[in-house]
C-alpha atoms as a PDB file:
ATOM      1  CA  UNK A   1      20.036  33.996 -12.634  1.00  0.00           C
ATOM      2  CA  UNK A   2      16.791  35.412 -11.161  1.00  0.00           C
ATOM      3  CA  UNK A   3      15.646  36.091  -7.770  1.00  0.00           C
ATOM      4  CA  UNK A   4      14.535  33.767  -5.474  1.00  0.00           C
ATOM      5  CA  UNK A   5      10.680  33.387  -5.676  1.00  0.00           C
ATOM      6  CA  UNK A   6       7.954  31.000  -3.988  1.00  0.00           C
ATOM      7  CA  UNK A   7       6.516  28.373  -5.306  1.00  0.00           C
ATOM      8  CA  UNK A   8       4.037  26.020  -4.291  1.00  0.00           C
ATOM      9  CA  UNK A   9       4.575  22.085  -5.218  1.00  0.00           C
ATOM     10  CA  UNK A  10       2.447  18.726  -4.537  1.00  0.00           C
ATOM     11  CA  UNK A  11       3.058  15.092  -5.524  1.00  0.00           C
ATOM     12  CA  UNK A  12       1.377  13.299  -7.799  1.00  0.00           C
ATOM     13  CA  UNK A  13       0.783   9.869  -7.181  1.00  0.00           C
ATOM     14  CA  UNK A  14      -0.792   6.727  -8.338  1.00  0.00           C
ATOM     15  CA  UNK A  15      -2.832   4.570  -5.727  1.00  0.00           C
ATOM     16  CA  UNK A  16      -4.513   1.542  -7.694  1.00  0.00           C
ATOM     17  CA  UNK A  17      -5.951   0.064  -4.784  1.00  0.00           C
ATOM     18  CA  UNK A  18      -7.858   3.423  -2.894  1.00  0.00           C
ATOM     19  CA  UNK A  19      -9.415   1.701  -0.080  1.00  0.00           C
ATOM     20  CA  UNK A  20      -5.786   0.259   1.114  1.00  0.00           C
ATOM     21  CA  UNK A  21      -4.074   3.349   0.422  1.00  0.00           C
ATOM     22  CA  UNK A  22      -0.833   2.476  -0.280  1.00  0.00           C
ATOM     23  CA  UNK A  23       0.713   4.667  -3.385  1.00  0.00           C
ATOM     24  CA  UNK A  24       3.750   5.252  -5.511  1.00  0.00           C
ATOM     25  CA  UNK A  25       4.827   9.095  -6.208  1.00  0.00           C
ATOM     26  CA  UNK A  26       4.947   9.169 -10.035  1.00  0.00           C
ATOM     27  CA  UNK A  27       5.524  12.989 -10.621  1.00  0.00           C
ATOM     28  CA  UNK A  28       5.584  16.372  -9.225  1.00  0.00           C
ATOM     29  CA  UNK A  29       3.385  19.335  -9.912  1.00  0.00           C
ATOM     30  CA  UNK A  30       5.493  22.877  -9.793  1.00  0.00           C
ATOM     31  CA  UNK A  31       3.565  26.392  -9.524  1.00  0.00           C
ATOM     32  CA  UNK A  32       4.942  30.058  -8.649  1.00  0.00           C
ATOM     33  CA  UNK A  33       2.396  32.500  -9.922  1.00  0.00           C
ATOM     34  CA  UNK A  34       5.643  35.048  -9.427  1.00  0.00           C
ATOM     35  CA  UNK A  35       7.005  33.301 -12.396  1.00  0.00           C
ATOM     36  CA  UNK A  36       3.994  32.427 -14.692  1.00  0.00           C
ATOM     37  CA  UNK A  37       5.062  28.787 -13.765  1.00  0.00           C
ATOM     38  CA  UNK A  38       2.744  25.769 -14.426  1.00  0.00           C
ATOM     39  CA  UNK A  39       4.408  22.209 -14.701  1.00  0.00           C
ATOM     40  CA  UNK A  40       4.082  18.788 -14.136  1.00  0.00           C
ATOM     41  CA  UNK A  41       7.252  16.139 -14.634  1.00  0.00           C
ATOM     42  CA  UNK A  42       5.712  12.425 -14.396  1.00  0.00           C
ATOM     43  CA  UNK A  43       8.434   9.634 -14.281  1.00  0.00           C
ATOM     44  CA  UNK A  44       6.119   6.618 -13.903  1.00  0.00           C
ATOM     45  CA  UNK A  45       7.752   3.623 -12.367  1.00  0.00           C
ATOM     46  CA  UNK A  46       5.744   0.490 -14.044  1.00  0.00           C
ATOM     47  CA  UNK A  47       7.777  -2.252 -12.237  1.00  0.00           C
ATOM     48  CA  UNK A  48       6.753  -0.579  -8.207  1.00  0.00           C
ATOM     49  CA  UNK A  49       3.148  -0.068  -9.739  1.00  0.00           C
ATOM     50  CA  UNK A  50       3.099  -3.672 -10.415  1.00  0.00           C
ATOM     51  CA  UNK A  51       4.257  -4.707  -7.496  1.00  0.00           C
ATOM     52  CA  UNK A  52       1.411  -2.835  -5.849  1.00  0.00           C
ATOM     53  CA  UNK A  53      -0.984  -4.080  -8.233  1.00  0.00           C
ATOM     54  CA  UNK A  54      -0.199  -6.449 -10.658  1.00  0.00           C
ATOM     55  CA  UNK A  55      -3.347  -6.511 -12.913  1.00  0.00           C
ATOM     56  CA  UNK A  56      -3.088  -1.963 -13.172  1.00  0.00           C
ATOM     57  CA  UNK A  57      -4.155  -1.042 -16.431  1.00  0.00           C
ATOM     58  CA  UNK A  58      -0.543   1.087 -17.256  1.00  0.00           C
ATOM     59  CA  UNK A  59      -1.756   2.839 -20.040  1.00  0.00           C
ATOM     60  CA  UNK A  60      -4.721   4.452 -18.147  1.00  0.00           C
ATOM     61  CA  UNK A  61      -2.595   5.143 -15.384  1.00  0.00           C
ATOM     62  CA  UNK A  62      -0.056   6.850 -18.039  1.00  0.00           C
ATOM     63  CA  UNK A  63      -2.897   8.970 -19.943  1.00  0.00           C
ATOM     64  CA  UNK A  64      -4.114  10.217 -16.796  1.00  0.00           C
ATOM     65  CA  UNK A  65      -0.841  10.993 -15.500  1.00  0.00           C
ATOM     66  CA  UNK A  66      -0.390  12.939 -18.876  1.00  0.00           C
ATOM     67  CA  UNK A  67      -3.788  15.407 -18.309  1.00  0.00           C
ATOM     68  CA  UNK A  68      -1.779  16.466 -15.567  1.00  0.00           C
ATOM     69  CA  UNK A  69       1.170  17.841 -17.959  1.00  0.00           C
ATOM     70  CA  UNK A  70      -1.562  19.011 -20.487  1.00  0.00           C
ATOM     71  CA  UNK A  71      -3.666  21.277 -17.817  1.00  0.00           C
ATOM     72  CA  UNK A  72      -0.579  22.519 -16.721  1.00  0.00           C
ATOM     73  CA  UNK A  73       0.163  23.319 -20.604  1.00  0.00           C
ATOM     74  CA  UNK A  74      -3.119  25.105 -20.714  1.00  0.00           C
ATOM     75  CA  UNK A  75      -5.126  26.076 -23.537  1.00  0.00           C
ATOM     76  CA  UNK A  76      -8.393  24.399 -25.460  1.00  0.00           C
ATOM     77  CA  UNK A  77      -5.366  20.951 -25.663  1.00  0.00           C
ATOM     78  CA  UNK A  78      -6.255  20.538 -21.867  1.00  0.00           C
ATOM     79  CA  UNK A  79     -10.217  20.849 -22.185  1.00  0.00           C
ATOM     80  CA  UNK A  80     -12.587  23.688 -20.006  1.00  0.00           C
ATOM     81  CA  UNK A  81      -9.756  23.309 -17.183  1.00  0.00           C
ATOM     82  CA  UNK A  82      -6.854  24.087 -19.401  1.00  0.00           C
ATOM     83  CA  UNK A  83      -8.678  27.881 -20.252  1.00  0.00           C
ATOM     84  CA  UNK A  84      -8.987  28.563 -16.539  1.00  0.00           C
ATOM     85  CA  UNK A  85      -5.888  30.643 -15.219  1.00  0.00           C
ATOM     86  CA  UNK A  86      -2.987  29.250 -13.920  1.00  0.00           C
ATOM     87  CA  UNK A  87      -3.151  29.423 -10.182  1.00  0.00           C
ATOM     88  CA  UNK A  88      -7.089  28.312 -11.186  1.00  0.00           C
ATOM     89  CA  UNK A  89      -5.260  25.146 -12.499  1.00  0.00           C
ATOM     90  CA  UNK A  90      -3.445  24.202 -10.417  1.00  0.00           C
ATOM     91  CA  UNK A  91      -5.727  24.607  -7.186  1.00  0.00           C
ATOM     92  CA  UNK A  92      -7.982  22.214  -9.413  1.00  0.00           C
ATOM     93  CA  UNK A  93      -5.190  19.775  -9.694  1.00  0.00           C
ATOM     94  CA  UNK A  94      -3.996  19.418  -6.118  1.00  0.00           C
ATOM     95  CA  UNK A  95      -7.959  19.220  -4.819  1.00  0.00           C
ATOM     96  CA  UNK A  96      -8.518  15.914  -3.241  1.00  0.00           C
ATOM     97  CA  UNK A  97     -10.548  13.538  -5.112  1.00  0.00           C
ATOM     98  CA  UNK A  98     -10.498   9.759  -4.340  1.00  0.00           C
ATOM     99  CA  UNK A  99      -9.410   8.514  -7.583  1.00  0.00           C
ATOM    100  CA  UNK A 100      -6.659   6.080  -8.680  1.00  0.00           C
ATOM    101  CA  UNK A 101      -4.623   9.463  -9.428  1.00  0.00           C
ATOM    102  CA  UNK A 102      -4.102  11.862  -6.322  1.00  0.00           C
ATOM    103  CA  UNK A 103      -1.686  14.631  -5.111  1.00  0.00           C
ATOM    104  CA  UNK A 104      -0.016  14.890  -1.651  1.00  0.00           C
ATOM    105  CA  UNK A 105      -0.970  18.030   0.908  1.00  0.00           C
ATOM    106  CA  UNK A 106       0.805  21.122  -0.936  1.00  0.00           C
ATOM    107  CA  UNK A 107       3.873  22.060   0.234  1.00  0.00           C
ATOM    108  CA  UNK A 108       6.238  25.763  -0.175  1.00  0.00           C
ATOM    109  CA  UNK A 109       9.784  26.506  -1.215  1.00  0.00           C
ATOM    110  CA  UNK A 110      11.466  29.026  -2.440  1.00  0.00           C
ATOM    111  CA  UNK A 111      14.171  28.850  -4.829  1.00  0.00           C
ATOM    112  CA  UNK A 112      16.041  31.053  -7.626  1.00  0.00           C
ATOM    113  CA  UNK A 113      15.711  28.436 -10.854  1.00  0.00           C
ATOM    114  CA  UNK A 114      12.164  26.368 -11.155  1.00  0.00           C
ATOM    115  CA  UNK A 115      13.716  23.874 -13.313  1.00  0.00           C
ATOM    116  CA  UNK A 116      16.584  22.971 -10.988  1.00  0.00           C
ATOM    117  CA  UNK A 117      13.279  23.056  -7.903  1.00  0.00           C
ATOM    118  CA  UNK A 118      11.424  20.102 -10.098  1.00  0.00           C
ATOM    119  CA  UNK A 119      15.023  18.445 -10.771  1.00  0.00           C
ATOM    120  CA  UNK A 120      15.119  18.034  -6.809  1.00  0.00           C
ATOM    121  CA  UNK A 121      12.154  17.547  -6.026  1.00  0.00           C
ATOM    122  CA  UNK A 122      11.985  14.160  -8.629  1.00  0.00           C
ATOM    123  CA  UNK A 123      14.851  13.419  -7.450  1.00  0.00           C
ATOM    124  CA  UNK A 124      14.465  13.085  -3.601  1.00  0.00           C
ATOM    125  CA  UNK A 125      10.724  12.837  -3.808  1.00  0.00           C
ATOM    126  CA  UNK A 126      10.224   9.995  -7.111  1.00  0.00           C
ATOM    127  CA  UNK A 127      12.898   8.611  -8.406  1.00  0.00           C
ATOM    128  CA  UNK A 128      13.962   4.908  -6.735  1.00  0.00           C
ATOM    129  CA  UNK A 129      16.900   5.432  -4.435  1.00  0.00           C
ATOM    130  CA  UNK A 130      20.051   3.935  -5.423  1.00  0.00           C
ATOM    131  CA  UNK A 131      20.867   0.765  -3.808  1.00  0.00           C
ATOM    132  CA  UNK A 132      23.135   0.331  -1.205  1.00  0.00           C
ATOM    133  CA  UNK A 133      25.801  -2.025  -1.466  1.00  0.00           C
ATOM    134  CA  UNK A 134      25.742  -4.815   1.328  1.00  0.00           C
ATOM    135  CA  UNK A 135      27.540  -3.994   4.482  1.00  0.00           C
ATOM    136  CA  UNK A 136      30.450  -6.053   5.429  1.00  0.00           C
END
């Protein structure tokens, strides 16, 4: 078990439409320079993109989605950005852009095991929540 470090964390999300601004979260983007730590986990969820925007092209969505887990990678796989270091990465991820792909405001934790952090985060922050049965 290691010591609890910081780490910095934004979500990634897909808005098809920009100008109405309404989004899905499709992954989460993990960094603690502590810990030489660079991921991204992206759990795409077609059917709510659809429903946003029936007509989104999903395999552009899903090849940008994966530059995100390719910079975070690093190396000449991930293009100019993927030789920059890793903070340098992922401060050029999480910059705003108005594109169909965007993060969230970055946000802090601190926690002992990254893996379990990104687990979490997907969790509460991506994944669909379970459906209630009906009252009554």
């Amino acid at each position: 078990m290691h010591d609890p470090c910081a780490y910095d964390y934004a979500l990634i999300r897909v808005i098809p439409h920009v100008e109405r601004g309404e989004c899905i979260n499709a992954g989460v983007l993990v960094c603690s320079t502590a810990r030489a730590f660079l991921k991204a986990r992206i759990e795409l969820d077609e059917a709510r993109l659809l429903a946003l925007d029936p007509a989104a092209d999903l395999a552009t969505v899903a090849a940008a989605l994966e530059a995100f887990v390719r910079i975070c990678e690093g190396g000449s796989r991930a293009g100019p950005i993927g030789e920059l270091p890793l903070r340098a990465r992922f401060d050029w991820l999480v910059a705003p852009r108005s594109t169909v792909i965007q993060t969230s405001p970055v946000h802090s934790g601190r926690c002992s095991d990254l893996e379990l952090a990104m687990e979490h985060l997907l969790e509460r922050m991506v994944r669909r929540p379970p459906l209630r049965p009906p009252a009554g």
